[in-house]
C-alpha atoms as a PDB file:
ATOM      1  CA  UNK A   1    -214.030 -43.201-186.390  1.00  0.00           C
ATOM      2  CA  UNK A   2    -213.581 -46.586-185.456  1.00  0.00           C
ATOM      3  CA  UNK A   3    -211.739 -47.531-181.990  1.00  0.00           C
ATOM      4  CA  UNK A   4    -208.479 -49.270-182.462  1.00  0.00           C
ATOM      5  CA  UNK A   5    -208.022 -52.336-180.700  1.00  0.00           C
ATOM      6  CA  UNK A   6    -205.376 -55.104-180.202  1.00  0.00           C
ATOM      7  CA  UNK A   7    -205.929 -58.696-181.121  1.00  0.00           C
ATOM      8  CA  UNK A   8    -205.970 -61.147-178.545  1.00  0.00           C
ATOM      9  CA  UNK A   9    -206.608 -58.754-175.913  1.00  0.00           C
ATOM     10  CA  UNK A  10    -208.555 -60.295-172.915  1.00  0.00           C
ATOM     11  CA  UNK A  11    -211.952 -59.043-172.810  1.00  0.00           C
ATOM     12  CA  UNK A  12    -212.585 -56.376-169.212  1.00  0.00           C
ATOM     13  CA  UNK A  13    -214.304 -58.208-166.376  1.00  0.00           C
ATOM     14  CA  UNK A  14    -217.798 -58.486-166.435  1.00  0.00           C
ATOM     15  CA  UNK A  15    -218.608 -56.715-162.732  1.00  0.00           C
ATOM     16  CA  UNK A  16    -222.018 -58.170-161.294  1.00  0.00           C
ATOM     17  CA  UNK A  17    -224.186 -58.724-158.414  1.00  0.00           C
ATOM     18  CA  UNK A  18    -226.029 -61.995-158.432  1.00  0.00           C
ATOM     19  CA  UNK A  19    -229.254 -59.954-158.134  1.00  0.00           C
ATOM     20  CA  UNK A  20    -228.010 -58.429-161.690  1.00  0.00           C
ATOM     21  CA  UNK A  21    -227.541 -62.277-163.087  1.00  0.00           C
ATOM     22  CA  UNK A  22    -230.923 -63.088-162.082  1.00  0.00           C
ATOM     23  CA  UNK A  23    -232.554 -60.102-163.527  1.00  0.00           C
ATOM     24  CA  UNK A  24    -231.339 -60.803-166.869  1.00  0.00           C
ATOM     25  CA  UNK A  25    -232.864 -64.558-166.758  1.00  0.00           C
ATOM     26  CA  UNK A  26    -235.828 -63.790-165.578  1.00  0.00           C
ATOM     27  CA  UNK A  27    -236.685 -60.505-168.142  1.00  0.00           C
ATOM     28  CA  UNK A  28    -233.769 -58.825-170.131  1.00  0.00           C
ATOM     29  CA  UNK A  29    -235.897 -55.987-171.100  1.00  0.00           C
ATOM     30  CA  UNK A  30    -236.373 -55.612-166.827  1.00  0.00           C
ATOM     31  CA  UNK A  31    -232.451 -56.017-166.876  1.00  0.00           C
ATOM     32  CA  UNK A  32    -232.183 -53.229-169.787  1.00  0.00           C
ATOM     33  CA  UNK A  33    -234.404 -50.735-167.418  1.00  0.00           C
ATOM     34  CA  UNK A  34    -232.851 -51.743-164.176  1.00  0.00           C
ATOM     35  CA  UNK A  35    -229.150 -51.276-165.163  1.00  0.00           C
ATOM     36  CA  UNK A  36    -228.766 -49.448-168.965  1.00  0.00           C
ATOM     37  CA  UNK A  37    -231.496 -47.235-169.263  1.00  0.00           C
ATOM     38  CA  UNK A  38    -230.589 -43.066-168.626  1.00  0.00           C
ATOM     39  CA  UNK A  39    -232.771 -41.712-167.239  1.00  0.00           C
ATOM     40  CA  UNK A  40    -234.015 -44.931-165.310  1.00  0.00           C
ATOM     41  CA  UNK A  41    -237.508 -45.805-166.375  1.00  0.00           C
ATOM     42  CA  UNK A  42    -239.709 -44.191-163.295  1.00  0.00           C
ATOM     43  CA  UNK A  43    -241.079 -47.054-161.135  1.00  0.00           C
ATOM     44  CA  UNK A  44    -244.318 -48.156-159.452  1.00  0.00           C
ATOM     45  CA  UNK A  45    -245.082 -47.696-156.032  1.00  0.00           C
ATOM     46  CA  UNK A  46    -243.475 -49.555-153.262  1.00  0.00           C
ATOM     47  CA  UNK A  47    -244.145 -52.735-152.258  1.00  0.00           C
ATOM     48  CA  UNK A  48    -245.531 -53.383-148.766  1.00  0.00           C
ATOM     49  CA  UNK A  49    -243.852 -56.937-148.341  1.00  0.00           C
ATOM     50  CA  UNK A  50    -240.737 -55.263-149.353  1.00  0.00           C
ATOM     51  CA  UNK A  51    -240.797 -52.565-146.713  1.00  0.00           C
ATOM     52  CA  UNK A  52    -241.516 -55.858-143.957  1.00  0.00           C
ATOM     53  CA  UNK A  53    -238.448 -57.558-145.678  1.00  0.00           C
ATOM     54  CA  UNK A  54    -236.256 -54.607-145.132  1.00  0.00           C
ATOM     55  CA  UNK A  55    -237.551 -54.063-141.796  1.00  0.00           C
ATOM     56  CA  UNK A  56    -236.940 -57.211-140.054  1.00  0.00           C
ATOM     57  CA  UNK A  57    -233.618 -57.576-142.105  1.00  0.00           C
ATOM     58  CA  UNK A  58    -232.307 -54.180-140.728  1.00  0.00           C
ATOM     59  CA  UNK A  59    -233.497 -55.002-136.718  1.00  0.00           C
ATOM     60  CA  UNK A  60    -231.812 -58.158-137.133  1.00  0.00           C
ATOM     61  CA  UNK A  61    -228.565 -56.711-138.773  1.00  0.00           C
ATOM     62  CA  UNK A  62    -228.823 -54.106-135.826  1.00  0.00           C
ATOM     63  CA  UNK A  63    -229.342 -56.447-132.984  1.00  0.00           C
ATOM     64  CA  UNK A  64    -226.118 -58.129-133.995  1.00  0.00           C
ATOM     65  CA  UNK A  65    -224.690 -54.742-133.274  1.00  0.00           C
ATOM     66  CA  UNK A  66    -226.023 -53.846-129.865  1.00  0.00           C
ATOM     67  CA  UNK A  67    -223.411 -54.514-127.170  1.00  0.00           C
ATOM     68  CA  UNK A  68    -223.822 -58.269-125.448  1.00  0.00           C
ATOM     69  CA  UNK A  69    -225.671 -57.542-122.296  1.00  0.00           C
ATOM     70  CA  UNK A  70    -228.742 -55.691-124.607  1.00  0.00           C
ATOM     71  CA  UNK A  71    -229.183 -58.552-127.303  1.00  0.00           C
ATOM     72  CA  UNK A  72    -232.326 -59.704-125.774  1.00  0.00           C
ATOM     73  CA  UNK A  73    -235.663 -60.946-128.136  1.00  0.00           C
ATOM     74  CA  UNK A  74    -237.478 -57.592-126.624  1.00  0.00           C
ATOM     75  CA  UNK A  75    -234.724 -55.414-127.990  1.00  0.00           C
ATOM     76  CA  UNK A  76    -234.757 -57.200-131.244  1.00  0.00           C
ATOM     77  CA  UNK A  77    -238.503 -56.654-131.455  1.00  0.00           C
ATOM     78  CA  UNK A  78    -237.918 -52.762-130.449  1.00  0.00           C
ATOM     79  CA  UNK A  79    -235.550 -52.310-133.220  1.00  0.00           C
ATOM     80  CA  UNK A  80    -238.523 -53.401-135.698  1.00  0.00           C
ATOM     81  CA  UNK A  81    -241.080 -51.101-134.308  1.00  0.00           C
ATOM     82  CA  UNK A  82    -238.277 -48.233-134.429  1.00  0.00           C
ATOM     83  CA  UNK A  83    -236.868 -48.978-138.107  1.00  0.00           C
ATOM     84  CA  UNK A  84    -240.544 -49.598-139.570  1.00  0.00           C
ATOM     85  CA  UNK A  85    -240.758 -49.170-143.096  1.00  0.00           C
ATOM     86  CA  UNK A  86    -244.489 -48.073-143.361  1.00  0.00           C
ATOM     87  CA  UNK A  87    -244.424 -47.640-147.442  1.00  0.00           C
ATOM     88  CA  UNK A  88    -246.735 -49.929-149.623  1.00  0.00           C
ATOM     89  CA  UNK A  89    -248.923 -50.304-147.394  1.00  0.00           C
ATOM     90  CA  UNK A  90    -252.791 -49.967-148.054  1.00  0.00           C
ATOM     91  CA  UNK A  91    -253.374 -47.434-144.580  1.00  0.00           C
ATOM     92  CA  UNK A  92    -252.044 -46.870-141.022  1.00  0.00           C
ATOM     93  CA  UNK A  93    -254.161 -49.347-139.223  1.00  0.00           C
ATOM     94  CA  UNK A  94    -252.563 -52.302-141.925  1.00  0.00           C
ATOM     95  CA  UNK A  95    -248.992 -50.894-141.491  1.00  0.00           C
ATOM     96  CA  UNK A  96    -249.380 -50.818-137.665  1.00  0.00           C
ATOM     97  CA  UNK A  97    -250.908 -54.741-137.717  1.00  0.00           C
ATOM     98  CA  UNK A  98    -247.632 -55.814-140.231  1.00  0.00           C
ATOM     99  CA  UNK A  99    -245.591 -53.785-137.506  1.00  0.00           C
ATOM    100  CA  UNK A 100    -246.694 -55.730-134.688  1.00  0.00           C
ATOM    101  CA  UNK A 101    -246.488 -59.352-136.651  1.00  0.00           C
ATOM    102  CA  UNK A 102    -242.915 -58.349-137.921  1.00  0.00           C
ATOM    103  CA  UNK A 103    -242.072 -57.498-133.882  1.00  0.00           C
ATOM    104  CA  UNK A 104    -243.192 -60.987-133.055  1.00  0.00           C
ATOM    105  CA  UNK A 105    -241.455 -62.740-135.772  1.00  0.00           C
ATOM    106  CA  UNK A 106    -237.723 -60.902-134.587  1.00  0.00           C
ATOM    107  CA  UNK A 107    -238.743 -61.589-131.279  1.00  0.00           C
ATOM    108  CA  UNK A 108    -239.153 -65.674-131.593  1.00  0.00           C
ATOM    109  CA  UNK A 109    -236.345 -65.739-133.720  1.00  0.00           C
ATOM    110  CA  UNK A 110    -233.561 -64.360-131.720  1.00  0.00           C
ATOM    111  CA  UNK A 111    -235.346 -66.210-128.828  1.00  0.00           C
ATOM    112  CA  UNK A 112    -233.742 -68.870-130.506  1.00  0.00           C
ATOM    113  CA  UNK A 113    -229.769 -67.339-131.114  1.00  0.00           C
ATOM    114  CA  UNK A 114    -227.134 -67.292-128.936  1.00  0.00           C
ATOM    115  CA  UNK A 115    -226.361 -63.712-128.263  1.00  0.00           C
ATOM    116  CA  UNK A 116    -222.595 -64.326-127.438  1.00  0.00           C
ATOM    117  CA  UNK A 117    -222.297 -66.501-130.252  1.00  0.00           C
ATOM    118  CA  UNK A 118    -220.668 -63.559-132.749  1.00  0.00           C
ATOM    119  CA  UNK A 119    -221.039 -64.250-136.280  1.00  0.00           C
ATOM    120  CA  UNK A 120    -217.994 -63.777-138.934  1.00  0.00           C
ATOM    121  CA  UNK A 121    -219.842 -61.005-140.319  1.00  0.00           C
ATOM    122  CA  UNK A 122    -223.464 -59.246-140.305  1.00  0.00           C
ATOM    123  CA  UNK A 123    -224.313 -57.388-143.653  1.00  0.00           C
ATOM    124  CA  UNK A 124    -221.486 -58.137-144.962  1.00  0.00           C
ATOM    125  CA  UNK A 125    -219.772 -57.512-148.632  1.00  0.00           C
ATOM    126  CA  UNK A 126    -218.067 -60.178-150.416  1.00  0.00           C
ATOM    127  CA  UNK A 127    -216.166 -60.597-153.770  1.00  0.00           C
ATOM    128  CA  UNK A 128    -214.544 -62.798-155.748  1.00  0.00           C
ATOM    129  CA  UNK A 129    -213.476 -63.108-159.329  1.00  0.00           C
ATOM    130  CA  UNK A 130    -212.309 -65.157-162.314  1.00  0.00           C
ATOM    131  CA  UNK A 131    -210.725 -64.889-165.583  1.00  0.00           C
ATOM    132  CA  UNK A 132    -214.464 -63.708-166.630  1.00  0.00           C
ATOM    133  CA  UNK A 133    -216.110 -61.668-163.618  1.00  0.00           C
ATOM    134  CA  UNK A 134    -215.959 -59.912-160.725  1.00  0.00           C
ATOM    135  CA  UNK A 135    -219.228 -60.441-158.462  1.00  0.00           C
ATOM    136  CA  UNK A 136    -219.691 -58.950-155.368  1.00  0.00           C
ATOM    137  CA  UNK A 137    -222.981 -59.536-152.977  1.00  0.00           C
ATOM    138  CA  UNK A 138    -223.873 -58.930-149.226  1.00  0.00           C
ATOM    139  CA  UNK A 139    -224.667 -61.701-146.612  1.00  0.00           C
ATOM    140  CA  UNK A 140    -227.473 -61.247-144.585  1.00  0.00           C
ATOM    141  CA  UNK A 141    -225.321 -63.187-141.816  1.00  0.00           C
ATOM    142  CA  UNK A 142    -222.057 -65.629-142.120  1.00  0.00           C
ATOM    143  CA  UNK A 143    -221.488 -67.865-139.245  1.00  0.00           C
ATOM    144  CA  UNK A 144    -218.607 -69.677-137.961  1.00  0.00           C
ATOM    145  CA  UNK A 145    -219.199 -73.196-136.764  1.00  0.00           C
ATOM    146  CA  UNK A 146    -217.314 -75.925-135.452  1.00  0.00           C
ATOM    147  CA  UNK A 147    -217.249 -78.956-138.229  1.00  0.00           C
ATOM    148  CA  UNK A 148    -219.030 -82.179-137.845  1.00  0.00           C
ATOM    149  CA  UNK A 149    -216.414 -83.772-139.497  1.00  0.00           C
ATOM    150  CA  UNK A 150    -213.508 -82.555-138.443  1.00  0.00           C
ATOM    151  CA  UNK A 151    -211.202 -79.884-135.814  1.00  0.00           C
ATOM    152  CA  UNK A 152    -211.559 -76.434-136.038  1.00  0.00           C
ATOM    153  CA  UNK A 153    -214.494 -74.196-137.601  1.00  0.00           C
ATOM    154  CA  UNK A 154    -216.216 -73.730-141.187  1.00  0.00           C
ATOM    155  CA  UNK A 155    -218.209 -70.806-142.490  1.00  0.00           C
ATOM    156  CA  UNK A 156    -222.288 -70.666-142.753  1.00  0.00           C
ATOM    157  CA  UNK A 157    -224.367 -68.652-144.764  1.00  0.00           C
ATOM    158  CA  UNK A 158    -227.137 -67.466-143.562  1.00  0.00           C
ATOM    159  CA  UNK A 159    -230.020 -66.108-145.619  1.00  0.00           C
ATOM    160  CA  UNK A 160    -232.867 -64.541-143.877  1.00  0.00           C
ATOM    161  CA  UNK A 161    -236.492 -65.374-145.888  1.00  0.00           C
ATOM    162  CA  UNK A 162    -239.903 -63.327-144.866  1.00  0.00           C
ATOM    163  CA  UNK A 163    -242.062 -64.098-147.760  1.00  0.00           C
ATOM    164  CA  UNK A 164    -245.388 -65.613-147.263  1.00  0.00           C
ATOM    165  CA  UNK A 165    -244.788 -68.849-149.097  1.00  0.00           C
ATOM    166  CA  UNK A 166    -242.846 -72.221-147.912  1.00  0.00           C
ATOM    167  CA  UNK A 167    -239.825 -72.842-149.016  1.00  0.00           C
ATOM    168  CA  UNK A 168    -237.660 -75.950-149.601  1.00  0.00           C
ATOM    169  CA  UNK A 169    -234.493 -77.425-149.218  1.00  0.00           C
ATOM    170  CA  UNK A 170    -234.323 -77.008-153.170  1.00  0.00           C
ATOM    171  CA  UNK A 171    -234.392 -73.282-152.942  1.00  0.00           C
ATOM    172  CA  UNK A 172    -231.067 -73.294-150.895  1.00  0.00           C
ATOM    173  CA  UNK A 173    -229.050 -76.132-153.363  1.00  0.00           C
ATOM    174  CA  UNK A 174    -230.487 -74.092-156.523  1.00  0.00           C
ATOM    175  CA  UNK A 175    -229.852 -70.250-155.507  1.00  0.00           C
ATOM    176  CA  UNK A 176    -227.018 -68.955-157.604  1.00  0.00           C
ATOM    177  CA  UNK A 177    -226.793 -65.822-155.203  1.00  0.00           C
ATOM    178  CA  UNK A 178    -225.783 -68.612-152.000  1.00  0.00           C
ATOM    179  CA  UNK A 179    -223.576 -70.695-153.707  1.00  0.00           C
ATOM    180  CA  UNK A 180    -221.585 -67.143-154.899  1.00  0.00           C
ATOM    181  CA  UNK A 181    -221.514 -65.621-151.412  1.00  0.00           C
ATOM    182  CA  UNK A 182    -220.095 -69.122-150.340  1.00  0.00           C
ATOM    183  CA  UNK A 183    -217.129 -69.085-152.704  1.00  0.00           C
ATOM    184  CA  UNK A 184    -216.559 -65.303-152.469  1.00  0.00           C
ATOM    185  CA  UNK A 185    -216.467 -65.834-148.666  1.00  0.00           C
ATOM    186  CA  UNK A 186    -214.357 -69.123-148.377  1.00  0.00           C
ATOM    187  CA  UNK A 187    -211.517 -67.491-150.521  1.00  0.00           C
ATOM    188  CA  UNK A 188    -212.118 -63.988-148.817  1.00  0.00           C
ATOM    189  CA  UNK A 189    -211.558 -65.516-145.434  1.00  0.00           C
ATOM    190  CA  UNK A 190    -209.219 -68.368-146.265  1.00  0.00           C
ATOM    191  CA  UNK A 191    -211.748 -71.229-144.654  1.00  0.00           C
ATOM    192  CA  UNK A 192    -214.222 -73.966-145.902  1.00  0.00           C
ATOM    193  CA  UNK A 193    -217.886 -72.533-146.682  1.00  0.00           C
ATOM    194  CA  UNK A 194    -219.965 -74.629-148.076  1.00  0.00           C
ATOM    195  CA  UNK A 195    -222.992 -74.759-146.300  1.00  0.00           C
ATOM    196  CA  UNK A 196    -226.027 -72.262-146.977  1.00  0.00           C
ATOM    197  CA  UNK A 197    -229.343 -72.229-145.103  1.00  0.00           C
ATOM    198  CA  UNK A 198    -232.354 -70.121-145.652  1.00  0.00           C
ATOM    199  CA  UNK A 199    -234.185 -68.998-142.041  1.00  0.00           C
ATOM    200  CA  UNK A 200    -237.715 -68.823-143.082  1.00  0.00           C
ATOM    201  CA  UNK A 201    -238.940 -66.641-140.158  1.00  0.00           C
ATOM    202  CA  UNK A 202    -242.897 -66.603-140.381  1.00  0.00           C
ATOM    203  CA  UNK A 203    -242.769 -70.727-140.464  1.00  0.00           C
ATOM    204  CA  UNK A 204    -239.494 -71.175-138.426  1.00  0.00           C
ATOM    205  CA  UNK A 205    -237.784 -73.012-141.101  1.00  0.00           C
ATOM    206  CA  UNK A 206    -233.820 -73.380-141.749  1.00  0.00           C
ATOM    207  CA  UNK A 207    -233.858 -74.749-145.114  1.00  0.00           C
ATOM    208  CA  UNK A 208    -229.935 -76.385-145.702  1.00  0.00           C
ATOM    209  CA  UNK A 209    -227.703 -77.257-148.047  1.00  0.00           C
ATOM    210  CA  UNK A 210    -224.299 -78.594-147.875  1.00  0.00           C
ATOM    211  CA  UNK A 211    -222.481 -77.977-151.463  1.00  0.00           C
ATOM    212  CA  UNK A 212    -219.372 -79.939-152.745  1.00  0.00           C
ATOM    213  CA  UNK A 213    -216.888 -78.159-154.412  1.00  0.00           C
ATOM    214  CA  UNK A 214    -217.972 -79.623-157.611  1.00  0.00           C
ATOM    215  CA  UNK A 215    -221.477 -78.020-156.986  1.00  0.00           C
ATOM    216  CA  UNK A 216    -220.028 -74.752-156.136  1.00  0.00           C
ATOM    217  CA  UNK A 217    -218.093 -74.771-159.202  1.00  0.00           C
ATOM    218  CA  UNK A 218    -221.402 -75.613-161.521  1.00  0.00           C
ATOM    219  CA  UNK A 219    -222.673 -72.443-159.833  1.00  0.00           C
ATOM    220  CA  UNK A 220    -219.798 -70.477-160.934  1.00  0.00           C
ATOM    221  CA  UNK A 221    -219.615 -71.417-164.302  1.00  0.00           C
ATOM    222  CA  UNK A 222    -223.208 -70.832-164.921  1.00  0.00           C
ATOM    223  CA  UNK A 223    -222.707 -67.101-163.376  1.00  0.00           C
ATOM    224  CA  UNK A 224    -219.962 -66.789-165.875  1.00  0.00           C
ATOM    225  CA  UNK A 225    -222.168 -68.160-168.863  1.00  0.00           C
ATOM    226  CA  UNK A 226    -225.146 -65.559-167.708  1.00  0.00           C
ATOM    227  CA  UNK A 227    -222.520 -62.721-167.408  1.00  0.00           C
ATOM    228  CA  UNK A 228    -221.058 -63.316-170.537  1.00  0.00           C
ATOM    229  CA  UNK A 229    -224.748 -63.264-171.904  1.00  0.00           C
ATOM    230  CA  UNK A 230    -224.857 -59.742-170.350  1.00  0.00           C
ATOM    231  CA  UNK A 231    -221.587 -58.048-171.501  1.00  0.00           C
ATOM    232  CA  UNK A 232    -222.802 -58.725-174.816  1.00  0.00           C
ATOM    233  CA  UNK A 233    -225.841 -57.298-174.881  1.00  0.00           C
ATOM    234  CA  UNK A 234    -224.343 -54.290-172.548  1.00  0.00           C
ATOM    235  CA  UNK A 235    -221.868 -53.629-175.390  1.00  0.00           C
ATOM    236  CA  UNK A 236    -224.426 -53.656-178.184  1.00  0.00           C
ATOM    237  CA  UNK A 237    -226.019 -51.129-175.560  1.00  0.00           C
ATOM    238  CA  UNK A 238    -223.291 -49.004-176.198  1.00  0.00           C
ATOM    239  CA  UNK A 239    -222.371 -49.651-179.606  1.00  0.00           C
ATOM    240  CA  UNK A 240    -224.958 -47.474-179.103  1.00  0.00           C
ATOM    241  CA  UNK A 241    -228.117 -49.430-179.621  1.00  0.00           C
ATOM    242  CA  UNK A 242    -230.876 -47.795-181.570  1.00  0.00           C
ATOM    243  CA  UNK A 243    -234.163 -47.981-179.889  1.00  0.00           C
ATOM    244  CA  UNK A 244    -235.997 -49.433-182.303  1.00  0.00           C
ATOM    245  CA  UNK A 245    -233.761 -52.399-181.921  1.00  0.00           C
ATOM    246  CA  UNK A 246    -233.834 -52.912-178.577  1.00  0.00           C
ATOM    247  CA  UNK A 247    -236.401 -55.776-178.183  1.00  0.00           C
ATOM    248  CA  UNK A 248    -234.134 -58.037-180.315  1.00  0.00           C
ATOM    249  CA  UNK A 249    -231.048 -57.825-177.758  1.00  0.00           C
ATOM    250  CA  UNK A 250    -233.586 -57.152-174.673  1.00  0.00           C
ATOM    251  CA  UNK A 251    -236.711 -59.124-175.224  1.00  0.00           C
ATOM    252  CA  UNK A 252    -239.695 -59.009-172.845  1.00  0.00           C
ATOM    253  CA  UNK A 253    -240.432 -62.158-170.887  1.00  0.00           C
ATOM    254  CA  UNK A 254    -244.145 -61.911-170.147  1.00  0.00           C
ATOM    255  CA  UNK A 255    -245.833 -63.987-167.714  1.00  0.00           C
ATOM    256  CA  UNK A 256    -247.596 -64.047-164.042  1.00  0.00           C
ATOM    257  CA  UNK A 257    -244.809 -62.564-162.336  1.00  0.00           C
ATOM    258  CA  UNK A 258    -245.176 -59.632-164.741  1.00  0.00           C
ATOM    259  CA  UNK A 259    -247.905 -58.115-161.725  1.00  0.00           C
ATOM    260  CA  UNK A 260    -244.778 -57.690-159.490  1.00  0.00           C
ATOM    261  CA  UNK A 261    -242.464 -56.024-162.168  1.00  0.00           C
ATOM    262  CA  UNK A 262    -241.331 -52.226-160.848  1.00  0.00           C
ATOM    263  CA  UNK A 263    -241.193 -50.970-164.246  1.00  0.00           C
ATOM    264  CA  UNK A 264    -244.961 -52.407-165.642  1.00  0.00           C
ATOM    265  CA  UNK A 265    -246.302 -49.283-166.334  1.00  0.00           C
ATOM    266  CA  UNK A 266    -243.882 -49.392-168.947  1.00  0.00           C
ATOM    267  CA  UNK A 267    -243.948 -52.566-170.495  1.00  0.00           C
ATOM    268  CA  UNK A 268    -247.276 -53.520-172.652  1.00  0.00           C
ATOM    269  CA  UNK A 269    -246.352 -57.119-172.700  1.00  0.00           C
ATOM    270  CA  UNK A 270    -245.669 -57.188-169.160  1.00  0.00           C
ATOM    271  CA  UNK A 271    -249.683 -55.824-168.697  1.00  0.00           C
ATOM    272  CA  UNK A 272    -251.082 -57.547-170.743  1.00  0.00           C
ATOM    273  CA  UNK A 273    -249.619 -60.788-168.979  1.00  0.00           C
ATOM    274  CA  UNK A 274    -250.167 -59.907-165.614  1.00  0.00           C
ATOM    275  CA  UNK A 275    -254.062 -59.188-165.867  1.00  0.00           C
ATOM    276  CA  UNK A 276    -255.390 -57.457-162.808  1.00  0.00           C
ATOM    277  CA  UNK A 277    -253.310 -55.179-161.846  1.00  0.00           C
ATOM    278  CA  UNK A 278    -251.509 -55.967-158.340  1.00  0.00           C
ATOM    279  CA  UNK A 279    -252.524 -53.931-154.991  1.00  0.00           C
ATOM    280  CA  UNK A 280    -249.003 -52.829-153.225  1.00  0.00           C
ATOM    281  CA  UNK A 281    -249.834 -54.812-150.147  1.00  0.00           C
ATOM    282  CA  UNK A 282    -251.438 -57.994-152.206  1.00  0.00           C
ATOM    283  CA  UNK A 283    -248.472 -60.029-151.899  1.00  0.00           C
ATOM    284  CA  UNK A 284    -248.324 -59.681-147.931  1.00  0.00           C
ATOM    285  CA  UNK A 285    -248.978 -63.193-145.758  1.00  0.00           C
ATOM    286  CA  UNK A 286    -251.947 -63.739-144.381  1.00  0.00           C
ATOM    287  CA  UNK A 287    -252.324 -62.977-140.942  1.00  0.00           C
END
């Protein structure tokens, strides 16, 4: 039987995570696996750059958390060597090398912070929403500074980047994911953020951009026009969906980022775009 309904009834939220929004431009049959699927497609193997991301991300997160008189660069470096994350890697000896270069990284970075300078938040969850979605993300830091412009303080986020390759000040003005945590954190908080950096650590880059509110608000409408793209095909998911029809509302994107796709093993498009098949440390810097 068919579900009765009432005309003119505002459609639910869409509820999101930038991460979500992104997954669905860049392959909505990656989207379908990552969010819809049950069971969850089994993945590949872990990635090794991932486990150095999530390594220095977590000493850095934890050094923020260590009472004043211990934030030090040596007990930044000790929290990396302590939280290692030695998955994905190719053996022991390459884990232990990663280990050491991660250490040093941590180590000239907070060589560089002002340990009694507290930020607004470390880790931290923040949500907003409109007339057509909640989203909801984590900062990897949010700062308080004092204006250039004017009295009083405005809010920073801060992004930390380990990848291997350079970044630019375009990556921070484009990234959909900064310009949300900057709204959902200037109405959470009831102050002015609308400047988001990206702290490349292996190159010692602090990538910056300073959005308007008419910038901000671009970002937010093309969240809303991605989300909207997603509640539709989530409801034909549920309609439900039948599996032979599932490429037409979750087509495959193939192409060279393919090799880095979790669920490749299951996608024949995705192999046959990605050629060789990737190593789990392969996308690693060069040491």
């Amino acid at each position: 039987m068919e579900q009765l309904g009432f005309e003119g009834m505002p459609r639910r939220l869409y509820s999101c995570t930038p991460t979500r929004l992104s997954t669905w431009l860049d392959c909505p049959r990656r989207y379908r696996m990552s969010y819809l699927d049950r069971p969850v497609p089994p993945k590949g193997p872990p990635w090794a750059h991932n486990s150095v991301g999530a390594s220095v991300h977590n000493a850095l997160a934890g050094w923020w958390r260590l009472p004043l008189s211990r934030r030090t660069p040596q007990a930044a470096g000790s929290l990396v060597t302590t939280g290692w994350i030695s998955e994905g890697f190719a053996n022991d000896e390459q884990s232990a090398r990663y280990r050491d270069w991660a250490r040093s990284l941590v180590e000239e970075y907070a060589a560089g912070l002002d340990p009694a300078d507290e930020p607004v938040g470390v880790e931290r969850t923040v949500a907003t929403r409109t007339d057509k979605i909640a989203v909801s993300g984590r900062i990897d830091r949010l700062d308080a500074r004092p204006r250039a412009d004017a009295e009083g303080t405005e809010l920073i986020v801060v992004d930390y980047k380990t990848g291997r390759h350079l970044l630019s000040v375009d990556d921070a003005r484009s990234s959909l994911a900064l310009a949300l945590y900057a709204l959902a954190a200037s109405r959470a908080l009831r102050k002015e953020c609308k400047r988001v950096e990206l702290h490349h650590l292996p190159s010692g880059q602090v990538l910056a951009w300073e959005h308007t509110p008419e910038s901000l608000q671009r970002h937010l409408r093309r969240a809303e026009d991605i989300a909207e793209e997603c509640a539709d095909a989530d409801e034909r998911m549920r309609a439900p969906l039948p599996r032979e029809k599932y490429d037409e509302v979750f087509p495959p994107q193939p192409g060279p980022a393919c090799g880095w796709c979790d669920y490749l093993r299951n996608c024949p498009e995705g192999q046959r775009a990605a050629g060789a098949p990737r190593r789990p440390w392969d996308a690693l810097a060069e040491l």
